[in-house]
C-alpha atoms as a PDB file:
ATOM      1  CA  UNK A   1      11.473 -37.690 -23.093  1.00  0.00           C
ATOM      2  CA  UNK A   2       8.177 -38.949 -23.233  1.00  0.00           C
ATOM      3  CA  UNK A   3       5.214 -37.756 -25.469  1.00  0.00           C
ATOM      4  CA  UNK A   4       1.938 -36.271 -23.880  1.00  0.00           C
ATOM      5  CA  UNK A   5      -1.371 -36.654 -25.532  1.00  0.00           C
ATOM      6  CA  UNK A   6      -2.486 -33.171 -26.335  1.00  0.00           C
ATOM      7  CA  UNK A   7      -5.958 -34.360 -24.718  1.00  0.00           C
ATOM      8  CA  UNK A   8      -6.015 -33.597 -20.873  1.00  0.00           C
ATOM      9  CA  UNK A   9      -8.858 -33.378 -17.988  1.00  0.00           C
ATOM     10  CA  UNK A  10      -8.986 -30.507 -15.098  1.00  0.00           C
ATOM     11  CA  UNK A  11      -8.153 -33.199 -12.760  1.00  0.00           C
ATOM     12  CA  UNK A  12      -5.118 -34.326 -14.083  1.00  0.00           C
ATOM     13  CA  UNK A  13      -3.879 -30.401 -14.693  1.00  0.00           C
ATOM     14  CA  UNK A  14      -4.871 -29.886 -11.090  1.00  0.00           C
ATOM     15  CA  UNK A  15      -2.750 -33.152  -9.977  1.00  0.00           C
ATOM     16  CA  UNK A  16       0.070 -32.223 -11.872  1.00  0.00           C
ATOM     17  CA  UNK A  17      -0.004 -28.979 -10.544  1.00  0.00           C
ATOM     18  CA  UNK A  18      -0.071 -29.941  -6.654  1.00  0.00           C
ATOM     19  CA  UNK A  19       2.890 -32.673  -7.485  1.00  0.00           C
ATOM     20  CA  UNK A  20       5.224 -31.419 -10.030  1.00  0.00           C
ATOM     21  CA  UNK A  21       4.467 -27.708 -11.161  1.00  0.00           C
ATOM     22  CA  UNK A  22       8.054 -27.929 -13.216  1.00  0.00           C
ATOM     23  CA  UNK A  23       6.511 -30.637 -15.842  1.00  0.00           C
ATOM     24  CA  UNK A  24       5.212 -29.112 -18.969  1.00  0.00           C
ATOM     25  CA  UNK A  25       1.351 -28.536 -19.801  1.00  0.00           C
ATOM     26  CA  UNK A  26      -0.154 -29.126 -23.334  1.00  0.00           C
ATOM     27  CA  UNK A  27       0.824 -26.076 -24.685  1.00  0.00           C
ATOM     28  CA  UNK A  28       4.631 -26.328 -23.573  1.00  0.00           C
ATOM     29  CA  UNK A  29       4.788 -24.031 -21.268  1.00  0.00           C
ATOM     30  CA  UNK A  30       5.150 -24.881 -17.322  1.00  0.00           C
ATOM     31  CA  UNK A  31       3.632 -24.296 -14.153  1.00  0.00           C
ATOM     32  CA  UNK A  32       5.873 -21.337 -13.311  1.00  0.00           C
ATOM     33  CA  UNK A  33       5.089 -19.662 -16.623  1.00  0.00           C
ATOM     34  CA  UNK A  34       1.027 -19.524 -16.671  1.00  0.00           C
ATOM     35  CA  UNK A  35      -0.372 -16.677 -14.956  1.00  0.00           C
ATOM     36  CA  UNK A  36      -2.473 -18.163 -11.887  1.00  0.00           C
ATOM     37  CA  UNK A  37      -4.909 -15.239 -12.094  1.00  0.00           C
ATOM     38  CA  UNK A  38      -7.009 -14.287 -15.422  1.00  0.00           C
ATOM     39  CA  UNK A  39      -9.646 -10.839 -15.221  1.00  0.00           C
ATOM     40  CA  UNK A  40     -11.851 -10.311 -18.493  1.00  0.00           C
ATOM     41  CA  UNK A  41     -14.001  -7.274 -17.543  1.00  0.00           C
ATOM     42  CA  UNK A  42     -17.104  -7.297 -18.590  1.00  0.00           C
ATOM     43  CA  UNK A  43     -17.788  -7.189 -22.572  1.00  0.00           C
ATOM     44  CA  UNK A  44     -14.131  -7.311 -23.706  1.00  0.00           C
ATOM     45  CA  UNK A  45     -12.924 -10.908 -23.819  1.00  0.00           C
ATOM     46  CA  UNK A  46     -13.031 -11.816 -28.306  1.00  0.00           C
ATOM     47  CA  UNK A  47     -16.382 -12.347 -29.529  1.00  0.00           C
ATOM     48  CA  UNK A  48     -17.425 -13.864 -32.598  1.00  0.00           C
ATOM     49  CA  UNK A  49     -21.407 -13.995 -34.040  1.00  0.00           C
ATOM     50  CA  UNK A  50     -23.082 -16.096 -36.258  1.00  0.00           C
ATOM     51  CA  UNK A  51     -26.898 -15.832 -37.325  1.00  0.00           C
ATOM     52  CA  UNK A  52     -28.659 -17.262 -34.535  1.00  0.00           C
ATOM     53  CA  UNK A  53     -25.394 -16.312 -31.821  1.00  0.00           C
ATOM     54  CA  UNK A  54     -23.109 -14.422 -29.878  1.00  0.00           C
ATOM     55  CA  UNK A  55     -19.837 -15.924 -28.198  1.00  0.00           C
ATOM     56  CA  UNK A  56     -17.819 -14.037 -26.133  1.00  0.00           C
ATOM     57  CA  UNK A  57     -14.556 -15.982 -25.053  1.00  0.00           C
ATOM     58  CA  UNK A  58     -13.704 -15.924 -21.103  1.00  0.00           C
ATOM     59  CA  UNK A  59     -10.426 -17.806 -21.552  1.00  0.00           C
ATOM     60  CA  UNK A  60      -8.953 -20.109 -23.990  1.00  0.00           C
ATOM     61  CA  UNK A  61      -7.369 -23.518 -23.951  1.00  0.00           C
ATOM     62  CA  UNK A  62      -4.757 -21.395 -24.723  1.00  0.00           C
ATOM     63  CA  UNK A  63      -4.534 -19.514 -21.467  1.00  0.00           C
ATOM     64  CA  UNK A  64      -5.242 -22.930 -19.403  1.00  0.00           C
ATOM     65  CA  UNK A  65      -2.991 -25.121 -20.651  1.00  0.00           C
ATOM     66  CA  UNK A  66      -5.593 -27.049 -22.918  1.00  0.00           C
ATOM     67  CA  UNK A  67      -7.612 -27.665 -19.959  1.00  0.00           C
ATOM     68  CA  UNK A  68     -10.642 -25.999 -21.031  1.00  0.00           C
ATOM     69  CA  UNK A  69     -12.575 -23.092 -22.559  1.00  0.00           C
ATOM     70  CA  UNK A  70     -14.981 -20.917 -21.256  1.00  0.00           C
ATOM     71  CA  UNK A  71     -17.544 -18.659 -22.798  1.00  0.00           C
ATOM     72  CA  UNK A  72     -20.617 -16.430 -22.461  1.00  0.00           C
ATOM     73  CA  UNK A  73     -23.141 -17.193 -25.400  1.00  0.00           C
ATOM     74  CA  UNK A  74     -26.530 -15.234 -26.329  1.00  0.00           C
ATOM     75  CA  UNK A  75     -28.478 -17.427 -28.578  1.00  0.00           C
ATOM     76  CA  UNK A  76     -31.589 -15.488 -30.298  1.00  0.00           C
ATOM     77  CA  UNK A  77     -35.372 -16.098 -30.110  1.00  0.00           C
ATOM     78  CA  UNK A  78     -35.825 -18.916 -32.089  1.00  0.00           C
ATOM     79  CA  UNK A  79     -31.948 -19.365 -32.287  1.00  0.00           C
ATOM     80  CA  UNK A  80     -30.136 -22.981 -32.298  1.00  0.00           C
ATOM     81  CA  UNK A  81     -28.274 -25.560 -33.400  1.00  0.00           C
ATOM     82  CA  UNK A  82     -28.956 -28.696 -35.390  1.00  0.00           C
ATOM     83  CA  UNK A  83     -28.359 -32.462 -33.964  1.00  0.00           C
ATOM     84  CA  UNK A  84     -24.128 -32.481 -33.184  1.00  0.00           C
ATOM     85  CA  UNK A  85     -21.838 -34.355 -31.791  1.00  0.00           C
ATOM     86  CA  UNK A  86     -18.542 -33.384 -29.767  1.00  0.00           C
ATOM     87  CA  UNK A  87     -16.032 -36.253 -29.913  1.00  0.00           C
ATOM     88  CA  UNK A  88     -13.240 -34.607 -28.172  1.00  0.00           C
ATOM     89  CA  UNK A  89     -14.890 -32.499 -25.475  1.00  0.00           C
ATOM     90  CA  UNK A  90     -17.381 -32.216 -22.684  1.00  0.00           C
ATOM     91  CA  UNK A  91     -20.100 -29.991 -23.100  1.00  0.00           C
ATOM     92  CA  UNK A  92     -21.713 -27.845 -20.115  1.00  0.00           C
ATOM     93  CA  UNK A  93     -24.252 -24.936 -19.987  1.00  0.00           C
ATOM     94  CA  UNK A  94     -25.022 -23.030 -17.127  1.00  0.00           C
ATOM     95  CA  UNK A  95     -28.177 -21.019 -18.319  1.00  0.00           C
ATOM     96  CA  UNK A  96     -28.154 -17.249 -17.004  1.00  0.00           C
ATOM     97  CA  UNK A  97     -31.172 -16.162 -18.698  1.00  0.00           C
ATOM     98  CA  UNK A  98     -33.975 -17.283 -20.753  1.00  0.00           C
ATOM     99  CA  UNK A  99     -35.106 -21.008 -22.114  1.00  0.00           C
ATOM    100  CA  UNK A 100     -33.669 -23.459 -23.723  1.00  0.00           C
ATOM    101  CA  UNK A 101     -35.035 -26.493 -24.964  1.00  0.00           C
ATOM    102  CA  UNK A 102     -32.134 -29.482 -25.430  1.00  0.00           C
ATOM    103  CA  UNK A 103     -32.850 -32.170 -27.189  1.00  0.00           C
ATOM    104  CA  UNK A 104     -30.490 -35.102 -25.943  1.00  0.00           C
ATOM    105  CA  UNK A 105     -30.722 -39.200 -26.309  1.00  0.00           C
ATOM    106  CA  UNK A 106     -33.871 -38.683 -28.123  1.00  0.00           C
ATOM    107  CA  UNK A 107     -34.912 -36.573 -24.503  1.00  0.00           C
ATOM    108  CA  UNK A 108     -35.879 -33.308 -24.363  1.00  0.00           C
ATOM    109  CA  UNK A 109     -35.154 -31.343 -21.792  1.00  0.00           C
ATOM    110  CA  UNK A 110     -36.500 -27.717 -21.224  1.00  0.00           C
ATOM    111  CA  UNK A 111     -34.146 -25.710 -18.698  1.00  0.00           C
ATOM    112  CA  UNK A 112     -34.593 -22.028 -17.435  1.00  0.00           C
ATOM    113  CA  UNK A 113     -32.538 -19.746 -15.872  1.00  0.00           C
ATOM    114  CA  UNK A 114     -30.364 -21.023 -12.927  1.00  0.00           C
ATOM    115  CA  UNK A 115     -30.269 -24.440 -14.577  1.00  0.00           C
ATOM    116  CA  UNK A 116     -26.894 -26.477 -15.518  1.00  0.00           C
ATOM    117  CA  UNK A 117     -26.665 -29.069 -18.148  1.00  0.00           C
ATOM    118  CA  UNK A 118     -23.523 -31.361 -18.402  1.00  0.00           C
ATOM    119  CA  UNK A 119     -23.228 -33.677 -22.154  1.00  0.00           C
ATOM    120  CA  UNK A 120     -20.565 -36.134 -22.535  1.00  0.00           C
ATOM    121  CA  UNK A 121     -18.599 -36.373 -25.577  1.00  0.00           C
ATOM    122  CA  UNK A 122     -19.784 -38.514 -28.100  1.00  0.00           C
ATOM    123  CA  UNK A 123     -23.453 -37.482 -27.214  1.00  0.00           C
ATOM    124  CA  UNK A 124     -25.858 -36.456 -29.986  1.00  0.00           C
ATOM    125  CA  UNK A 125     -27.307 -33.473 -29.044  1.00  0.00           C
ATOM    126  CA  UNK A 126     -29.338 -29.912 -30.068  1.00  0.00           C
ATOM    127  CA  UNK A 127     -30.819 -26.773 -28.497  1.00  0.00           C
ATOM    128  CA  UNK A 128     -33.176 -24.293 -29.282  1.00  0.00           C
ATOM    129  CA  UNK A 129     -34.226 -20.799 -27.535  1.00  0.00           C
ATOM    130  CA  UNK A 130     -37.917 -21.157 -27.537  1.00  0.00           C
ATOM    131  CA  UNK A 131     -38.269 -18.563 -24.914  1.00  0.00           C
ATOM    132  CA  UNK A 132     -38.996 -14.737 -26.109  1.00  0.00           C
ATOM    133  CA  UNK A 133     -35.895 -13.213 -24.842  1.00  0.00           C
ATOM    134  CA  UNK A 134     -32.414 -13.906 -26.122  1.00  0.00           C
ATOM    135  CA  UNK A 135     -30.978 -16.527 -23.398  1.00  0.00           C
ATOM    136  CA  UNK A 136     -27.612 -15.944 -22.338  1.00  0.00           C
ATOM    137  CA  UNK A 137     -25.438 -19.195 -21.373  1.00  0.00           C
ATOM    138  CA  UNK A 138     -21.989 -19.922 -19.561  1.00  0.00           C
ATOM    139  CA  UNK A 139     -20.493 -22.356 -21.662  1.00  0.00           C
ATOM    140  CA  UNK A 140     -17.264 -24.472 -20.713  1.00  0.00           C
ATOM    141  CA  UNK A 141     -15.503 -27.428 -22.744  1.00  0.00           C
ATOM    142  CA  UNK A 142     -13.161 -29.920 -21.406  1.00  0.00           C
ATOM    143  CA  UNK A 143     -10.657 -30.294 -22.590  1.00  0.00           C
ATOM    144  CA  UNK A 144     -10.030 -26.786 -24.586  1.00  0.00           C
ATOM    145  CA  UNK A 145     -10.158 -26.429 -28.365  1.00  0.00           C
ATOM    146  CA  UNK A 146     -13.775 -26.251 -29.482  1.00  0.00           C
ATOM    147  CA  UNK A 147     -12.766 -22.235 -29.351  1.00  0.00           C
ATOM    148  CA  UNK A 148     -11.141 -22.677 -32.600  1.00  0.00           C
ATOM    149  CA  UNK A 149     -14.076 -23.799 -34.708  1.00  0.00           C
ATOM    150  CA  UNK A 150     -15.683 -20.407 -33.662  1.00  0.00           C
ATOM    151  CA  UNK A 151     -12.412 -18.424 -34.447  1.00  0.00           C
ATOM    152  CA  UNK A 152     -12.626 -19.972 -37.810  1.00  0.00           C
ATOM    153  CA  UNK A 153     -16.578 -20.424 -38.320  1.00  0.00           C
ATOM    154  CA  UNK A 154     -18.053 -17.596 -37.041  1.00  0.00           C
ATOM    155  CA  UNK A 155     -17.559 -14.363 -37.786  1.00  0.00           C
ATOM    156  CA  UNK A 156     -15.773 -11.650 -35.241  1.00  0.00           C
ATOM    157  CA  UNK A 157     -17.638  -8.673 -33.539  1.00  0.00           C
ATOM    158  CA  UNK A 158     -16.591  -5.746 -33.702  1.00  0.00           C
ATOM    159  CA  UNK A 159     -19.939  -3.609 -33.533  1.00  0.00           C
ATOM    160  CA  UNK A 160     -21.965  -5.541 -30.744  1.00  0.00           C
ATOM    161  CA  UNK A 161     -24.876  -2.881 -32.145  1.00  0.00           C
ATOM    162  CA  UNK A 162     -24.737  -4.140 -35.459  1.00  0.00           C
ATOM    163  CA  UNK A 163     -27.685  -6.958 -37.160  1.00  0.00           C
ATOM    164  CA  UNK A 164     -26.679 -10.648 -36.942  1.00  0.00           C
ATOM    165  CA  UNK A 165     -25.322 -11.791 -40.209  1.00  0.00           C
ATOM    166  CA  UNK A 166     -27.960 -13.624 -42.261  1.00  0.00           C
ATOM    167  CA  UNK A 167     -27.704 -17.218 -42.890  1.00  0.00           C
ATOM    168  CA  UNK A 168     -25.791 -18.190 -46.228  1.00  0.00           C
ATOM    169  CA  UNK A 169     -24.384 -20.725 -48.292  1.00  0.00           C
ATOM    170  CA  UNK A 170     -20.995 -18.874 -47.567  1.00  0.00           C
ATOM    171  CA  UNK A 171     -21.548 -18.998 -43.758  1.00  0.00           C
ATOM    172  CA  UNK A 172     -22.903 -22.914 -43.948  1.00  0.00           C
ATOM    173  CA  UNK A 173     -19.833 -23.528 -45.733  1.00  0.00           C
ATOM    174  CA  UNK A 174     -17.113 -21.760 -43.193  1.00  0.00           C
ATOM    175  CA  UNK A 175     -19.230 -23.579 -40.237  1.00  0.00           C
ATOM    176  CA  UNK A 176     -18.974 -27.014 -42.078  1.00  0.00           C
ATOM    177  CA  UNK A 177     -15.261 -26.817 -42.897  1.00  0.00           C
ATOM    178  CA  UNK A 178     -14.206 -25.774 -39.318  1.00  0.00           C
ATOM    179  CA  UNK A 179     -16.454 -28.671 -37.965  1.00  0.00           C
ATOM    180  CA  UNK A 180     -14.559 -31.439 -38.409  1.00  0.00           C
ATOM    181  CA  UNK A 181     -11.067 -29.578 -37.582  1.00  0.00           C
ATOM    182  CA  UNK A 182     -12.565 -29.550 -34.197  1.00  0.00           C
ATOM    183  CA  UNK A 183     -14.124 -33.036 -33.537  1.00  0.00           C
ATOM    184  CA  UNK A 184     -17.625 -31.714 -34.117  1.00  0.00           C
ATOM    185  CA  UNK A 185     -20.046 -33.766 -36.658  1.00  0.00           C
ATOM    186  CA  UNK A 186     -22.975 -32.248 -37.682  1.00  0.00           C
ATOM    187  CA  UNK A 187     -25.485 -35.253 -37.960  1.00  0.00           C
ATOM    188  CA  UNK A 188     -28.141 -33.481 -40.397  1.00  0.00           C
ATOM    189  CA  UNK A 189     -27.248 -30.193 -42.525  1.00  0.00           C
ATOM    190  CA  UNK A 190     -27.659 -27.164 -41.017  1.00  0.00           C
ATOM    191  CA  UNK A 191     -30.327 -25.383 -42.491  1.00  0.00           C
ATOM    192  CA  UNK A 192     -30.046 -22.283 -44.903  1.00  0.00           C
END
């Protein structure tokens, strides 16, 4: 028996599946055992918040065989992350709503609603909503996994009326041990 890397693409999930649905996927199980048809409604798949964000998970690498991991985000006024790097996955944003401004390869790039953005791994990169309305995002990784830094960082929603949590020490530290678990580098501190 050979040994898979736990690090796959779509494509060769998709190949696999069209020539040899019996082999196993990433998480073990096989073709015959993954259910070919997911349904979230709307507003019920896990979410988790932090103080400038909402994620609301679509499906897991969990539920597609490590493929990938999809996610609806709402990212405040003002809201955004500091210069990162993803060094295991893929990064894409399909922007529903709103502006972002990305700030990629020392480009910036301002995209509105209706606009897609693809990063590679290994790609410094930031955002920021400098729009006045909270921009909501479609989010997908490749491969799956980045789902787990949020499940650990972040903290779950269980009142989507409730305030954002305010920015601590406590949350900076949760957010900066779960980075690195994850393949995610932070390349200045986030701020406080």
């Amino acid at each position: 028996m050979t040994t898979r890397e736990t690090s796959v693409t779509a494509s060769d999930l998709i190949g696999r599946a069209a020539s040899n649905r019996s082999e196993p996927l990433v998480n073990g199980a096989t073709w015959a055992e993954e259910q070919w048809v997911q349904y979230v409604p709307a507003g019920t798949g896990k979410a988790y918040r932090s103080p400038i964000d909402e994620i609301r998970f679509l499906i897991t690498g969990e539920q597609t065989g490590g493929a990938f991991f999809m996610a609806e985000v709402s990212i405040v006024p003002g809201g955004g992350n500091p210069p990162h790097i993803h060094h295991r996955e893929e990064e894409c944003f399909y922007l529903q709503e709103g502006e972002l401004t990305i700030q990629v390869g020392g480009k910036t790039q301002t995209a509105s609603a209706g606009d897609f953005i693809r990063l590679p791994r290994g790609v410094a990169h930031s955002f920021e909503n400098t729009g006045n309305v909270e921009a909501k995002v479609l989010l997908v990784t490749a491969p799956a996994g980045l789902e787990k830094f949020f499940e650990e960082a972040f903290y779950p929603v269980e009142d989507r009326s409730a305030a954002m949590p305010p920015m601590t020490g406590e949350f900076m530290a949760r957010v900066l041990e779960a980075a690195p678990k994850v393949g995610l580098e932070f390349l200045t501190p986030p701020s406080q």
